[in-house]
N, C-alpha and C. Protein backbone atom coordinates (compact mmCIF):
# COMPACT_ATOMS: atom_id res chain seq x y z
N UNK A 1 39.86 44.90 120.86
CA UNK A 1 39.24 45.45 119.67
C UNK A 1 37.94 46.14 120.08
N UNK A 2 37.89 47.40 119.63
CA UNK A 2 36.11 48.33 119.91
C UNK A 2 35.81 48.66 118.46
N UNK A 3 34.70 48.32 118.19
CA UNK A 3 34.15 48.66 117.44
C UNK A 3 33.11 49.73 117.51
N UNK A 4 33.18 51.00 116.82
CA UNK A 4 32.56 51.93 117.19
C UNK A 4 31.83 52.24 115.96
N UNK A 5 30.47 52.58 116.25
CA UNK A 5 29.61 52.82 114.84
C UNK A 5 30.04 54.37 114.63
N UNK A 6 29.56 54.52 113.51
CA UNK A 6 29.80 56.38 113.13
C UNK A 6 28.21 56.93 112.41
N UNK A 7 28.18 58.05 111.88
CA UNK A 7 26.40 58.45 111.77
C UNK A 7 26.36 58.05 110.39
N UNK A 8 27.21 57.36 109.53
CA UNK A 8 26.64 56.55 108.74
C UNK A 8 26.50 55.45 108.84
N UNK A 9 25.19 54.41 108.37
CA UNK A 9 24.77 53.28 108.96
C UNK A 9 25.95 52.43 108.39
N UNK A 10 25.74 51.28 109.58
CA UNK A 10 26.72 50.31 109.17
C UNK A 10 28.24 50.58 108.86
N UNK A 11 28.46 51.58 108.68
CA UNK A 11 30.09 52.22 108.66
C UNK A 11 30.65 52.17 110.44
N UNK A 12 31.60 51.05 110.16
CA UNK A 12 32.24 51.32 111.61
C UNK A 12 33.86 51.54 111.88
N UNK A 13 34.52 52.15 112.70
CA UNK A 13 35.47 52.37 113.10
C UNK A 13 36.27 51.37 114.24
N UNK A 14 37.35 50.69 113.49
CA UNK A 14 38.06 49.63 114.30
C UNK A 14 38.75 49.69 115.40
N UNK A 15 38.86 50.19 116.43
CA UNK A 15 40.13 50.66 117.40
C UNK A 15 40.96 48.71 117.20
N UNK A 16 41.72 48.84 117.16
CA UNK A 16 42.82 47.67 117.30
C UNK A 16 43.58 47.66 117.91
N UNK A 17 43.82 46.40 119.23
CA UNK A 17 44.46 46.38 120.32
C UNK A 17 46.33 46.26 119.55
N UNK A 18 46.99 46.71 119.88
CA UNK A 18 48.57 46.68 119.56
C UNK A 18 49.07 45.93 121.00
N UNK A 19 49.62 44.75 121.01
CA UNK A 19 50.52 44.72 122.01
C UNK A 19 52.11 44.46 121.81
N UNK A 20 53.07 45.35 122.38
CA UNK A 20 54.65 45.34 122.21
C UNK A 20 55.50 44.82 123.13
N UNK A 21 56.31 44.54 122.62
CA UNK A 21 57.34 43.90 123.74
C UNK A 21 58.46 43.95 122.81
N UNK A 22 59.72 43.07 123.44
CA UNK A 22 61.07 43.53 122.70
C UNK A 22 61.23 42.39 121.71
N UNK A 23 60.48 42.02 121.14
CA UNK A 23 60.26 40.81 120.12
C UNK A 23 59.58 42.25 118.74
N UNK A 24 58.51 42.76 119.13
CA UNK A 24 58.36 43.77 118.22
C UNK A 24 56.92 43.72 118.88
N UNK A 25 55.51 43.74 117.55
CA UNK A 25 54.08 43.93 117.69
C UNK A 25 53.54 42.54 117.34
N UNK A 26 52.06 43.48 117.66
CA UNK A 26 51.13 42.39 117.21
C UNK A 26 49.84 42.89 117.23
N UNK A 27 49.25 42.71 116.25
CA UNK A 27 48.22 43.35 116.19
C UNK A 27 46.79 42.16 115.42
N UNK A 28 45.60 42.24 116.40
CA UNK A 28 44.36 41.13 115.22
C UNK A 28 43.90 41.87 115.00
N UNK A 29 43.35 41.84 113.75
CA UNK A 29 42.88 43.05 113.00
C UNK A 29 41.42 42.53 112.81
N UNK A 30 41.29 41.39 112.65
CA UNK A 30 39.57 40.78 112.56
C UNK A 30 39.27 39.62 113.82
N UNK A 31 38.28 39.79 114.27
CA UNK A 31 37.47 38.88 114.67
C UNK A 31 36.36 38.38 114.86
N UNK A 32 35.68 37.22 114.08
CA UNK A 32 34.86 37.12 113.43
C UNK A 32 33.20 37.40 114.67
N UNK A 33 33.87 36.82 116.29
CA UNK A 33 32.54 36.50 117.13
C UNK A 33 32.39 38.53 117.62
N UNK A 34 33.92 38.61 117.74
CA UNK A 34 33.54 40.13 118.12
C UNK A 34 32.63 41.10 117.21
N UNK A 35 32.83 41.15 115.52
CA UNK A 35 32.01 41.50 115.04
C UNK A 35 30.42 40.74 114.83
N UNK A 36 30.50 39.93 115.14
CA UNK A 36 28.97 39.42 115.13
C UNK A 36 28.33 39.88 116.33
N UNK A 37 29.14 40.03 117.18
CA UNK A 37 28.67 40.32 118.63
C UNK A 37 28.07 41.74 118.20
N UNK A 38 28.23 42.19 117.62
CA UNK A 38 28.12 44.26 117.19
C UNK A 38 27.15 43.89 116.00
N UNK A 39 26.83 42.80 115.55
CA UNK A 39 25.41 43.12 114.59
C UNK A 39 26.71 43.53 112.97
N UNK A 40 27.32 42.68 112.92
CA UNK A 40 28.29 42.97 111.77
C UNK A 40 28.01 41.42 111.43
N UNK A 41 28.01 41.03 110.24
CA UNK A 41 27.71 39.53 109.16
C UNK A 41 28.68 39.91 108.35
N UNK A 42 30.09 39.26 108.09
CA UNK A 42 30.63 39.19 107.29
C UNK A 42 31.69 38.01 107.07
N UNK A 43 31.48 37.73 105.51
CA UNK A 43 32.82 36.25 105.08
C UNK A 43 33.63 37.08 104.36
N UNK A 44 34.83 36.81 104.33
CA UNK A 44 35.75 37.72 103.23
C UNK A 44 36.23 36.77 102.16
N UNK A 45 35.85 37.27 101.40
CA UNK A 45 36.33 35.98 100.11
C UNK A 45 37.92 36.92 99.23
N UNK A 46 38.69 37.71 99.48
CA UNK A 46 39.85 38.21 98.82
C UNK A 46 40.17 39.26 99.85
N UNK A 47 41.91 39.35 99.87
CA UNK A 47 42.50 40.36 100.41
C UNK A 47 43.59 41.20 99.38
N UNK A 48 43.47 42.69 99.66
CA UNK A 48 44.27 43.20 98.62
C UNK A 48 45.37 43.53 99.20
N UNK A 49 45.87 44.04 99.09
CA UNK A 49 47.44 44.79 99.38
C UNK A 49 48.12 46.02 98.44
N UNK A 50 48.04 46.91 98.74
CA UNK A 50 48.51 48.27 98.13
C UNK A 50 49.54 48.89 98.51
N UNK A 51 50.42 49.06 97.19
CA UNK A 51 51.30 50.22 97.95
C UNK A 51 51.87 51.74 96.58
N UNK A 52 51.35 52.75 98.01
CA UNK A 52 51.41 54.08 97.19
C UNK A 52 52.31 54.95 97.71
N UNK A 53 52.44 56.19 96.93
CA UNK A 53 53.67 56.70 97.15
C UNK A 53 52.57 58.00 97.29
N UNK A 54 53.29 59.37 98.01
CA UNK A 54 52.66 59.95 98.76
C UNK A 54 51.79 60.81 97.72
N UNK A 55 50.71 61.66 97.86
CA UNK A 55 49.79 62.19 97.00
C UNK A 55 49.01 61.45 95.89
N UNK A 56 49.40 60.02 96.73
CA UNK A 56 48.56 59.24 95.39
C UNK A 56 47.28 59.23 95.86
N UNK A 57 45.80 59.15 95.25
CA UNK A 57 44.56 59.55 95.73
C UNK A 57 43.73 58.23 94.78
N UNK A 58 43.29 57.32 95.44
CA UNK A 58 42.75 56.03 94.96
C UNK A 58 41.20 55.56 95.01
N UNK A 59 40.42 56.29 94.45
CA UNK A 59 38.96 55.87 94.46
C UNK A 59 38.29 57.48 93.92
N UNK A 60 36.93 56.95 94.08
CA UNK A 60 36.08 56.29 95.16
C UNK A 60 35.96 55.25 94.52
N UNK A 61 36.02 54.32 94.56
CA UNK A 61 35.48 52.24 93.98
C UNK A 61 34.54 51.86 94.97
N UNK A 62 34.09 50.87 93.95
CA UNK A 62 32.89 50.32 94.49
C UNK A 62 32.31 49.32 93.75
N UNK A 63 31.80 48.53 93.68
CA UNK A 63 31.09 46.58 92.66
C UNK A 63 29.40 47.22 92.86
N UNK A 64 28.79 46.98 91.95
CA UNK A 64 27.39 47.25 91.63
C UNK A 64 26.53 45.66 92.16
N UNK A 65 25.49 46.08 92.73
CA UNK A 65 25.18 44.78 92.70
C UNK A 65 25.12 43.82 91.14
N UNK A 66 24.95 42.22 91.69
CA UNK A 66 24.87 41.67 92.99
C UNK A 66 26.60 41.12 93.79
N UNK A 67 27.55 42.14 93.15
CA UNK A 67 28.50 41.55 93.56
C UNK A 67 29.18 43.48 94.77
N UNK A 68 28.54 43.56 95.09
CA UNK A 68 28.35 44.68 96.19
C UNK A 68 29.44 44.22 97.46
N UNK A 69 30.38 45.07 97.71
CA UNK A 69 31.58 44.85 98.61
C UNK A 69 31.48 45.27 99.97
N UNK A 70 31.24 44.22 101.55
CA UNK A 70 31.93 45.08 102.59
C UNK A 70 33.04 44.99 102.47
N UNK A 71 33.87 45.88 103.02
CA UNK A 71 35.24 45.94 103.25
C UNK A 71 35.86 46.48 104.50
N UNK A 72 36.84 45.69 104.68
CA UNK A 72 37.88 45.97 105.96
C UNK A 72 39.39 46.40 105.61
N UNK A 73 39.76 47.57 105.86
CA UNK A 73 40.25 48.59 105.42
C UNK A 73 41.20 48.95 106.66
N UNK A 74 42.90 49.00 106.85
CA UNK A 74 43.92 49.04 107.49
C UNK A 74 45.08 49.13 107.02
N UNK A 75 45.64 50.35 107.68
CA UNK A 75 47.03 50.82 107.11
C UNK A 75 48.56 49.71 108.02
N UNK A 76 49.22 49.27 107.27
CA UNK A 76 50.34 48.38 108.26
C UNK A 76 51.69 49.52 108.07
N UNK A 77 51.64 50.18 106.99
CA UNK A 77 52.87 51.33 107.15
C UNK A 77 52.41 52.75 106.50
N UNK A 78 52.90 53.63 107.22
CA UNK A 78 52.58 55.01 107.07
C UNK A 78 51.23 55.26 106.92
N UNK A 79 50.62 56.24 106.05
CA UNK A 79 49.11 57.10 106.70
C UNK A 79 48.31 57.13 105.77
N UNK A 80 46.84 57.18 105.76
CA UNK A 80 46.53 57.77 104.59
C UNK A 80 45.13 58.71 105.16
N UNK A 81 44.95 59.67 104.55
CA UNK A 81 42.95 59.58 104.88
C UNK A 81 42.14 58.62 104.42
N UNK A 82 41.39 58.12 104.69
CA UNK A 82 40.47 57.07 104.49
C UNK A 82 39.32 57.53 104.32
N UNK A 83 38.52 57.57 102.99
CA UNK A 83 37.01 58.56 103.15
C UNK A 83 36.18 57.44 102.47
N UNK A 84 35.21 57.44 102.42
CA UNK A 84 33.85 56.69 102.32
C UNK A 84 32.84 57.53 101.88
N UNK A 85 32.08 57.42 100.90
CA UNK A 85 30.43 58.05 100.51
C UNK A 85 29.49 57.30 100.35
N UNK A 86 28.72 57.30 100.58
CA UNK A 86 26.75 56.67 100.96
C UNK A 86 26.05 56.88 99.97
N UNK A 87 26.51 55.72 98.58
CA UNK A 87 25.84 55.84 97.58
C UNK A 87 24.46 55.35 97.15
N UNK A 88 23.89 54.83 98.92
CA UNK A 88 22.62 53.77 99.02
C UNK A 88 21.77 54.75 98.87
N UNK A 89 20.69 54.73 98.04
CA UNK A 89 19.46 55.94 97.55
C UNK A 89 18.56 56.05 98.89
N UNK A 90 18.36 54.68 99.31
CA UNK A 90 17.12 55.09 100.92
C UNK A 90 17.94 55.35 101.41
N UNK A 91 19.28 55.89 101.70
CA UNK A 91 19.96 56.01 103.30
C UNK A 91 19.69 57.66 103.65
N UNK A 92 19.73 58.46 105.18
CA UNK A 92 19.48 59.25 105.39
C UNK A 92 20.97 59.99 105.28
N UNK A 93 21.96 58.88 105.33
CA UNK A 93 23.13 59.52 104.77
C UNK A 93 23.84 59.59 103.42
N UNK A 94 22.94 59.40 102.32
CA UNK A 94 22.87 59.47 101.11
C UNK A 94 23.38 60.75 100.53
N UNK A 95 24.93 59.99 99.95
CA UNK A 95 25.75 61.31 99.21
C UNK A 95 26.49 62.14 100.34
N UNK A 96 26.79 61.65 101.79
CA UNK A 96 27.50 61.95 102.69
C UNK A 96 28.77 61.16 102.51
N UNK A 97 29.89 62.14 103.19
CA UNK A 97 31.32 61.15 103.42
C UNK A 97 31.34 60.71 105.01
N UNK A 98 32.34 60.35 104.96
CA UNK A 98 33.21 60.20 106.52
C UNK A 98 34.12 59.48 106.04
N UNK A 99 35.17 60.33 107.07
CA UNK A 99 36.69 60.46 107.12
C UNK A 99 37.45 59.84 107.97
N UNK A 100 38.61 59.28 108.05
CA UNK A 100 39.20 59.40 109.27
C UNK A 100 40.93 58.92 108.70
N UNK A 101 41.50 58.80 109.36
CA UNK A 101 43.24 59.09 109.36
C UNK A 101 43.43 57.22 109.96
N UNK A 102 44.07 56.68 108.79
CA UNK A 102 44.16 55.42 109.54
C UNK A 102 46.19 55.50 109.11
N UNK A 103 46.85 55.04 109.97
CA UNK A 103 48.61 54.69 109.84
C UNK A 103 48.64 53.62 110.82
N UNK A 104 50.07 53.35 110.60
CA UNK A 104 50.68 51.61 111.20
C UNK A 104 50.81 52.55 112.91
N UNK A 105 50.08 53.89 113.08
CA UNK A 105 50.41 53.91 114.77
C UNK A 105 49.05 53.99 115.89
N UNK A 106 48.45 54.16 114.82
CA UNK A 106 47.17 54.48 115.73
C UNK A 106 46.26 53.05 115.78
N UNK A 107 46.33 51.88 114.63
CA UNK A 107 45.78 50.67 114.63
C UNK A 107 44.93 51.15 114.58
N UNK A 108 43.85 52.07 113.66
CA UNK A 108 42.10 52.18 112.99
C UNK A 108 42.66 51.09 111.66
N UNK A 109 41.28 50.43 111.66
CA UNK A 109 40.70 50.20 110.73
C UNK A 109 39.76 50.84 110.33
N UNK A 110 38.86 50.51 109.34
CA UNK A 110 37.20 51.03 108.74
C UNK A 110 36.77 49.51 108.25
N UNK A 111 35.80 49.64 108.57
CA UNK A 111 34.44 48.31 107.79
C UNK A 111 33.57 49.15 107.04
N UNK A 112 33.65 48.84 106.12
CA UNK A 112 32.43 49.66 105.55
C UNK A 112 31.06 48.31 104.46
N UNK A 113 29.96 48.63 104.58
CA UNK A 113 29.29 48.42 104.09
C UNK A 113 28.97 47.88 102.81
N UNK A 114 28.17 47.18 101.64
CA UNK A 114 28.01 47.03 100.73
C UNK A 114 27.22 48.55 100.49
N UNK A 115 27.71 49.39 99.17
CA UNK A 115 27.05 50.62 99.26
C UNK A 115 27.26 52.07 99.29
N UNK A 116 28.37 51.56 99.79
CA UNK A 116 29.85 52.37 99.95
C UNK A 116 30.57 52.97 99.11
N UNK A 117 30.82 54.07 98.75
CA UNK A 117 31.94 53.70 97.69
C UNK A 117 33.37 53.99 98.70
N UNK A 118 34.72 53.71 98.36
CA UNK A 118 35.67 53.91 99.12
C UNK A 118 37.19 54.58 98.06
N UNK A 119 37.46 55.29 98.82
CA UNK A 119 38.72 56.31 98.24
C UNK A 119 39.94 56.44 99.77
N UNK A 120 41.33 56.73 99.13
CA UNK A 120 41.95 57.05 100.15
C UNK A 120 43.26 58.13 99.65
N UNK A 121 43.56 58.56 100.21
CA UNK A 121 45.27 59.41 100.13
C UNK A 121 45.63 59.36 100.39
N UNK A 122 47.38 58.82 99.81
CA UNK A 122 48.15 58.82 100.90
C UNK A 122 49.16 59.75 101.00
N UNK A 123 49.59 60.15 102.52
CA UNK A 123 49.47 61.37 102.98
C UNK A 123 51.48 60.89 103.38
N UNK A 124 51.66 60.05 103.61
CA UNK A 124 53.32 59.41 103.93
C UNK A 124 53.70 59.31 103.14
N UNK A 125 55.13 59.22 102.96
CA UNK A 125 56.10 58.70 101.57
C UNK A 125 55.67 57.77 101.01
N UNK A 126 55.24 57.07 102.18
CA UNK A 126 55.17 55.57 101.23
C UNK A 126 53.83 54.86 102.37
N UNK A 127 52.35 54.36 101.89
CA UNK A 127 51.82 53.90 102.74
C UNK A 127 51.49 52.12 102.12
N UNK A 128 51.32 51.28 102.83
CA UNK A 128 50.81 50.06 102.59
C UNK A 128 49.62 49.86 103.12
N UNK A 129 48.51 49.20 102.22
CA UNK A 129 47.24 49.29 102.15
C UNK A 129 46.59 48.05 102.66
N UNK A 130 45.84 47.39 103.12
CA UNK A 130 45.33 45.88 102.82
C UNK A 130 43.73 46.44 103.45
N UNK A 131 43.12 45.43 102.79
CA UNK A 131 41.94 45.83 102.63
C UNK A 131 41.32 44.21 101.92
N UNK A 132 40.35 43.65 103.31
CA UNK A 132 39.84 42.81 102.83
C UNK A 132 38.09 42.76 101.88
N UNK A 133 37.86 42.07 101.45
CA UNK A 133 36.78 42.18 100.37
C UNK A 133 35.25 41.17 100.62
N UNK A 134 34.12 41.13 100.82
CA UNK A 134 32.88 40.52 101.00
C UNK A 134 32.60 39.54 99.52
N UNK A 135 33.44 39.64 98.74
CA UNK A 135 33.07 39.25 97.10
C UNK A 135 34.27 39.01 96.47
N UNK A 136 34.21 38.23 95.53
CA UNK A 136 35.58 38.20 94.69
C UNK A 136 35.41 39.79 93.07
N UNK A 137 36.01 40.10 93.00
CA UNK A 137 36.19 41.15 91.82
C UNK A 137 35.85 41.13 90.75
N UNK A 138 35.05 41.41 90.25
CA UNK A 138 34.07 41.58 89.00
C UNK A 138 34.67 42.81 87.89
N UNK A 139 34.94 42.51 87.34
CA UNK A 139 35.38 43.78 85.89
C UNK A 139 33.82 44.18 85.80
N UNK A 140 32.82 43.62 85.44
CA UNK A 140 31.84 43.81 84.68
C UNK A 140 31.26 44.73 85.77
N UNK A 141 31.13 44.87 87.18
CA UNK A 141 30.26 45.34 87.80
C UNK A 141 31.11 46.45 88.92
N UNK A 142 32.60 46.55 88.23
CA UNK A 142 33.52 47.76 88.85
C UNK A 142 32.73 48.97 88.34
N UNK A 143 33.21 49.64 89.52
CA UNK A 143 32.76 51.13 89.27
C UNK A 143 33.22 52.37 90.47
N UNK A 144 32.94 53.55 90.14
CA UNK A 144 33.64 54.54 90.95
C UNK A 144 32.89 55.68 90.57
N UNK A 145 33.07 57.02 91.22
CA UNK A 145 32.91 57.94 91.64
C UNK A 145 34.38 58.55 91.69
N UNK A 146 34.30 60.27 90.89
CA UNK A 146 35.44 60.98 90.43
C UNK A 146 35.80 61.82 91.76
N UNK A 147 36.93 62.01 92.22
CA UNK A 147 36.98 62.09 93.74
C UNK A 147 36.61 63.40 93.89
N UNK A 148 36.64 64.03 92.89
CA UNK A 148 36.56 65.84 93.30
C UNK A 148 35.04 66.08 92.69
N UNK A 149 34.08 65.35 92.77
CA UNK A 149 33.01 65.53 92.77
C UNK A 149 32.18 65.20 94.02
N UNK A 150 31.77 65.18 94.69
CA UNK A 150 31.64 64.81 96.03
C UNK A 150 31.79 66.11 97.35
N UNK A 151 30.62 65.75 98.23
CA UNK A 151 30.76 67.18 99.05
C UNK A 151 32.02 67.28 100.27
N UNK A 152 33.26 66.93 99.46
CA UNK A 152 34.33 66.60 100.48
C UNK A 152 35.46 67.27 100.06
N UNK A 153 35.93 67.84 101.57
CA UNK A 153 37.28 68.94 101.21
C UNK A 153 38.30 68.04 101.55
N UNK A 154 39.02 67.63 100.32
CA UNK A 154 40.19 67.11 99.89
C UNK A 154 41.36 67.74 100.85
N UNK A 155 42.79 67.45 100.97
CA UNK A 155 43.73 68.81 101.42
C UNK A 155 44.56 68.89 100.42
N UNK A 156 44.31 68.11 99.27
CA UNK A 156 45.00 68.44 97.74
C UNK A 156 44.55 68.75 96.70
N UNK A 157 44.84 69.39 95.69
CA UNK A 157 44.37 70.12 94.08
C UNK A 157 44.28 69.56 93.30
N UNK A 158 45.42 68.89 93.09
CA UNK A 158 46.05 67.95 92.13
C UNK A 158 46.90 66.46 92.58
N UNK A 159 46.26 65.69 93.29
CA UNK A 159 46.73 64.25 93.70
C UNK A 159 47.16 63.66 91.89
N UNK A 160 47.92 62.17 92.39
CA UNK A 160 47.99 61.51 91.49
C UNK A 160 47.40 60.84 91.64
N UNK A 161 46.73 60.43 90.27
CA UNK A 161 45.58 59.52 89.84
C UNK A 161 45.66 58.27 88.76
N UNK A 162 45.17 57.15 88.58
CA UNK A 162 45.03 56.37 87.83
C UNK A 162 44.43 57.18 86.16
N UNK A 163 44.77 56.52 85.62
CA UNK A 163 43.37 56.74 84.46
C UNK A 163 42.52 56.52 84.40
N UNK A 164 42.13 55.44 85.01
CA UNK A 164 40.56 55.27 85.18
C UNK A 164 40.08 55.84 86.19
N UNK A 165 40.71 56.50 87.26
CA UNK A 165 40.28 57.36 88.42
C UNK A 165 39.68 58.59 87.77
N UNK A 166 41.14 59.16 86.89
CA UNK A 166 40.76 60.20 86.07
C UNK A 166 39.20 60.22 85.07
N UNK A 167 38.64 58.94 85.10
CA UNK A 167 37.60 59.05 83.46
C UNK A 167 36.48 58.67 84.40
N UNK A 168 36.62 58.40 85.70
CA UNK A 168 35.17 57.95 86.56
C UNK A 168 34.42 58.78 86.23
N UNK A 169 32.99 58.57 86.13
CA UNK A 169 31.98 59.61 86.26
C UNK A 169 31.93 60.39 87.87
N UNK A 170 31.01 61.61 87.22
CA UNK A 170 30.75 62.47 88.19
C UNK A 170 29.68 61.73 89.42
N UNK A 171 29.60 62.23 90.80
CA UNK A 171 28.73 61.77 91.76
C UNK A 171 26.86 62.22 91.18
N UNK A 172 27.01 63.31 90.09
CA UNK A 172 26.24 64.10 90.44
C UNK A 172 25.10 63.43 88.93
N UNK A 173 26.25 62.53 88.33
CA UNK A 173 25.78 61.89 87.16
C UNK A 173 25.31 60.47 87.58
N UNK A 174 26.32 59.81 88.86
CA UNK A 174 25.83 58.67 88.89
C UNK A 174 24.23 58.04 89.29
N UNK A 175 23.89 56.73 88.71
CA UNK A 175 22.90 56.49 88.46
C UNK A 175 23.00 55.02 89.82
N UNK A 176 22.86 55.19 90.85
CA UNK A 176 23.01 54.55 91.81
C UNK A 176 22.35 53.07 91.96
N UNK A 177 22.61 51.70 92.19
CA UNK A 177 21.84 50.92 92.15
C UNK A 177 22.11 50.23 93.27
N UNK A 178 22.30 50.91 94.35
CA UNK A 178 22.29 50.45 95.74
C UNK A 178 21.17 51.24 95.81
């Protein structure tokens, strides 16, 4: 496992060791001393599991404090883009994305931060999602960011969307409390 930082703080990129043989894979996707070793603090209190069908486009989400989410973020079948924005007001990457392409072949993950907001697309017929959580899930303190507001070139027009994806406020409206 390498953990590689990226130029937004605390946003890191998972390389994940795969090993095969004629039994099939195997892959650890967390480990708790390796990320401490890298200046990463995290307990996961919930894991999700998703599954979308292709052009589906899922965020940006995000928990307001004090129930504020890191998350660990990995595709086990087919692809998606994986994007992230820096909704923290002191950060120097404030209102920046970063991107990257996570599928069941390349073994990326993403960690991302409390602060974060997080969105993805999926780009395969069919992708499966899991994505662990720093907090248990709050209705009261859910929230998001409307994906086509944001300084990020999409490679779609018209994704499918939730309804509440559809009614998120704008980036340009939100009132940030990170």
């Amino acid at each position: 496992m390498k953990i590689q930082k990226t130029k937004i703080k605390e946003l890191y990129c998972i390389q994940n060791k795969k090993i095969e043989d004629e039994r099939g894979s195997f892959i650890k996707v967390f480990q708790k001393k390796n990320y401490e070793d890298n200046g990463i603090q995290v307990k996961f209190d919930e894991v999700f599991f998703s599954v979308s069908i292709k052009n589906v486009l899922r965020g940006f989400h995000f928990q307001n404090p004090p129930y504020g989410l890191q998350k660990l973020i990995w595709v086990t079948h087919g692809e998606i883009l994986d994007v992230v924005i820096d909704l923290r007001k002191n950060s120097k990457t404030f209102g920046k994305c970063h991107s990257e392409i996570l599928n069941d072949k390349n073994n990326m993950a993403i960690f991302t931060p409390v602060g974060l907001g997080h969105a993805f697309l999926c780009l395969s017929d069919r992708c499966h999602v899991i994505y662990c959580t720093s907090n248990h899930y709050s209705a009261v303190h859910d929230s998001g960011v409307r994906w086509n507001s944001v300084d990020f070139n999409w490679p779609i027009d018209n994704p499918i969307l939730s309804i509440k994806d559809k009614s998120l406020p704008t980036f340009e409206s939100l009132e940030s409390q990170f």
